[in-house]
Protein backbone atom coordinates (compact mmCIF):
# COMPACT_ATOMS: atom_id res chain seq x y z
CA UNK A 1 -33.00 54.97 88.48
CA UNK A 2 -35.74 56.04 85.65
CA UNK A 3 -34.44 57.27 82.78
CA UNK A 4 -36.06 58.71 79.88
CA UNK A 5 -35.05 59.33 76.61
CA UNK A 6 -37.67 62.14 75.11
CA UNK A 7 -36.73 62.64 71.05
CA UNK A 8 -38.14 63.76 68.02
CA UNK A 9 -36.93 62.61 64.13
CA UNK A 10 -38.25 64.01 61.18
CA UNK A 11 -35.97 61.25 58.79
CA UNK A 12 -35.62 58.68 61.56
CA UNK A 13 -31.73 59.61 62.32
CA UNK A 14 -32.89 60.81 65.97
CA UNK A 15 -34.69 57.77 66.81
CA UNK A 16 -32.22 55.74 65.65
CA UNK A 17 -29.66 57.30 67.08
CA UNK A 18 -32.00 57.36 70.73
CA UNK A 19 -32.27 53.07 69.96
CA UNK A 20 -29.34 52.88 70.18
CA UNK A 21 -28.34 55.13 73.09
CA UNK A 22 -31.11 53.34 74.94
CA UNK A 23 -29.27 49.63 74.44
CA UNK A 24 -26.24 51.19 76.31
CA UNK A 25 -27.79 52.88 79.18
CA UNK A 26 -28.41 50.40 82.53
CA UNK A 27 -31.20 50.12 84.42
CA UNK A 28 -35.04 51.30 83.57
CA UNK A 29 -35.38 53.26 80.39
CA UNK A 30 -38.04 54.28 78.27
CA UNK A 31 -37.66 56.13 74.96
CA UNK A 32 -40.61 58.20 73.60
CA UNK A 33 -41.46 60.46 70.18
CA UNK A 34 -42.76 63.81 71.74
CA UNK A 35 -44.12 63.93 68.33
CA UNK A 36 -46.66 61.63 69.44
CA UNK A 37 -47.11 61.54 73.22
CA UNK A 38 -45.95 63.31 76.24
CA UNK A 39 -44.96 61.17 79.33
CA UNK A 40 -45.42 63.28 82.44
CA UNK A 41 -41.89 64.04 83.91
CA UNK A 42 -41.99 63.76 87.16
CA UNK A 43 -41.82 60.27 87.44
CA UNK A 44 -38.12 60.12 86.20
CA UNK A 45 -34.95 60.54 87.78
CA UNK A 46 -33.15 61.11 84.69
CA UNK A 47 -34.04 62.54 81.38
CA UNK A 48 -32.33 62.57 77.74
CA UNK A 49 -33.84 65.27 75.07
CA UNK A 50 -32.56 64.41 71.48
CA UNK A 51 -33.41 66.43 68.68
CA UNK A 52 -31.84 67.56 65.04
CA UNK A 53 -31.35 70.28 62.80
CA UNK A 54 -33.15 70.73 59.51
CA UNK A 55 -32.40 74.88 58.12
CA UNK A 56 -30.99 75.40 61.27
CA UNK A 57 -33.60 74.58 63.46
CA UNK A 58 -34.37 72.13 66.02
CA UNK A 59 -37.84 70.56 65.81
CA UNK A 60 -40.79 72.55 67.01
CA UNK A 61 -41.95 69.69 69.78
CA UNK A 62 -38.24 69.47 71.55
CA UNK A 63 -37.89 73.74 71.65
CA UNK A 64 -41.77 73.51 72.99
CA UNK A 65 -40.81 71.22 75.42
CA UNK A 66 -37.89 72.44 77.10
CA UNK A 67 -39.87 75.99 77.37
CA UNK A 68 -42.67 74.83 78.66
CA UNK A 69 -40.96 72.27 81.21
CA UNK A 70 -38.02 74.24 81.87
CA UNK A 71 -38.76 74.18 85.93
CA UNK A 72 -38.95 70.95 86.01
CA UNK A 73 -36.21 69.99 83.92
CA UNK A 74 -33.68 72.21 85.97
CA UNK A 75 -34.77 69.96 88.84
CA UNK A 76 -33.69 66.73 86.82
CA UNK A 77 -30.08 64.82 85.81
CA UNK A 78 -30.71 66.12 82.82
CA UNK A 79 -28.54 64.46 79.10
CA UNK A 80 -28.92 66.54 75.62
CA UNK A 81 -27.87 65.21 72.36
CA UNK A 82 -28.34 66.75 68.63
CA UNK A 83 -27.78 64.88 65.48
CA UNK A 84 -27.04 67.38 62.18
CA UNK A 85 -24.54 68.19 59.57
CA UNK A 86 -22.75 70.76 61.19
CA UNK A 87 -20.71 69.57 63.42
CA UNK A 88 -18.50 72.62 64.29
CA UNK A 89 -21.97 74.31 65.25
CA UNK A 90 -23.31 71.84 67.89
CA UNK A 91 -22.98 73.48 70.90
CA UNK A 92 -24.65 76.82 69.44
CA UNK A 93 -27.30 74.79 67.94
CA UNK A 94 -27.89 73.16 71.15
CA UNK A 95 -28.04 76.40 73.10
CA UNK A 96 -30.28 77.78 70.83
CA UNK A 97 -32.48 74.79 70.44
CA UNK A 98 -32.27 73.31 74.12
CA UNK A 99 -32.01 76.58 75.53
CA UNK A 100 -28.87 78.00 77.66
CA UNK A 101 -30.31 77.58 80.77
CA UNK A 102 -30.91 74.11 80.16
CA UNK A 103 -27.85 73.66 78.04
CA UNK A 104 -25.80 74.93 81.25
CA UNK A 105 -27.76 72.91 83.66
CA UNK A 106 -27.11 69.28 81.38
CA UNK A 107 -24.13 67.14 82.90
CA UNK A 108 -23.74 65.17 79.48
CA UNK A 109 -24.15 66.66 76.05
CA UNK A 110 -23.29 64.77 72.39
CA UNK A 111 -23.16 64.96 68.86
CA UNK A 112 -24.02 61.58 67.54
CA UNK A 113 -23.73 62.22 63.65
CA UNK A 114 -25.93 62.74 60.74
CA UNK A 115 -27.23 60.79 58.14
CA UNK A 116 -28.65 62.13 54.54
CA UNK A 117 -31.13 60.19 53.37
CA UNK A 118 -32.95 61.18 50.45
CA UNK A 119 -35.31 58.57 50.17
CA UNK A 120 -36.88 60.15 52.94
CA UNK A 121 -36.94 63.46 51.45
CA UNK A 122 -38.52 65.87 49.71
CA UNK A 123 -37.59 67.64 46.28
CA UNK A 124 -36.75 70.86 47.90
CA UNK A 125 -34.79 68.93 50.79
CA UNK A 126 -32.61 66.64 48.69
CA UNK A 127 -31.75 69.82 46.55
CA UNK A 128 -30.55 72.21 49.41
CA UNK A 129 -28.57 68.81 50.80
CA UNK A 130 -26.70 68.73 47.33
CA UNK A 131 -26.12 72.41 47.43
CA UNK A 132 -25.20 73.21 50.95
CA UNK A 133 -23.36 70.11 52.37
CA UNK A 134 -22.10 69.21 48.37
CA UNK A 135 -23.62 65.19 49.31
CA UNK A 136 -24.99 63.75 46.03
CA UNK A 137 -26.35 60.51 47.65
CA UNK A 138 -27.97 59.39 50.85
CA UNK A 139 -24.49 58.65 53.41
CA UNK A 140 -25.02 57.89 56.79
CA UNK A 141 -22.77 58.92 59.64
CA UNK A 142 -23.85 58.00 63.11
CA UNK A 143 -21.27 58.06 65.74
CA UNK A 144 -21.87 54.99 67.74
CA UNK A 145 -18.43 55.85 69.82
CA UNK A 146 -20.24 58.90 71.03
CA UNK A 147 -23.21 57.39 71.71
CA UNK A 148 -20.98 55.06 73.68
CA UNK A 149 -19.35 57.89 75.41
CA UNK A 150 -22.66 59.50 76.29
CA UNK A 151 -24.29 56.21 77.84
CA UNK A 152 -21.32 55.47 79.72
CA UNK A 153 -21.01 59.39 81.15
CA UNK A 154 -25.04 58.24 82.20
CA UNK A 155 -24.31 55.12 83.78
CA UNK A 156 -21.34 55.85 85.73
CA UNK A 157 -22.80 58.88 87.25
CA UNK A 158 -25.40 56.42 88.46
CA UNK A 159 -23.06 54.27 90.64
């Protein structure tokens, strides 16, 4: 089985994150920015959408996508995961990001962490960071059991 693991990263926590879900998952897989290219859909049997949240927002090019695929991505095995700070939020964010529909219709959906890196950020960034989640440094907290968890949801589905 194809699988596809569609992401976008504004610090690079996603795609890190979406490395390192691809090492665990069996079989074909292919991991692409949407941020830079759009593989057509049709041609995969199963499909991961990654995203985070910066202000409470998912990024533009994963909302965009699951709007203007929806059809077709109600007709997939379909995985969602978010990274972001707020963990006790995830499953809003994702319905609000993702979508419900699509949220409903996903057999696997994770939280794999957050990381706070303010070498990759701006002023204004680093200063609502301090503020709002009290973090005076970069820290990084990626959840490599979940990412575990998630991959191994995938693969044994696929037996």
């Amino acid at each position: 089985m194809k699988k596809l693991i569609l992401y976008a990263s504004k610090h690079g926590t996603t795609e890190k994150a979406s490395a390192l879900l691809a090492e665990k998952l069996t079989g074909e897989v292919e991991r692409v920015n949407v941020q830079k290219k759009f593989p057509d859909l049709r041609g995969y049997d199963y499909i991961i959408i990654g995203g985070s949240i910066h202000a409470g927002q998912i990024q533009k090019e994963i909302k965009k996508l699951c709007e203007d695929n929806l059809n077709i991505l109600l007709d997939k095995k379909i995985g969602l995961f978010l990274c972001c700070g707020l963990e006790d939020r995830v499953d809003d964010q994702m319905k609000t990001g993702f979508g419900s529909k699509l949220y409903e219709h996903a057999r696997v959906r994770g939280y794999f962490g957050y990381e706070f890196n303010f070498d990759k950020m701006n002023f204004l960034e680093r200063l609502v960071v301090k503020v709002l989640a009290k973090v005076k440094e970069s820290k990084s907290s990626i959840y490599e059991e979940n990412i575990e968890d998630f991959a191994n949801k995938i693969n044994e589905s696929l037996t």
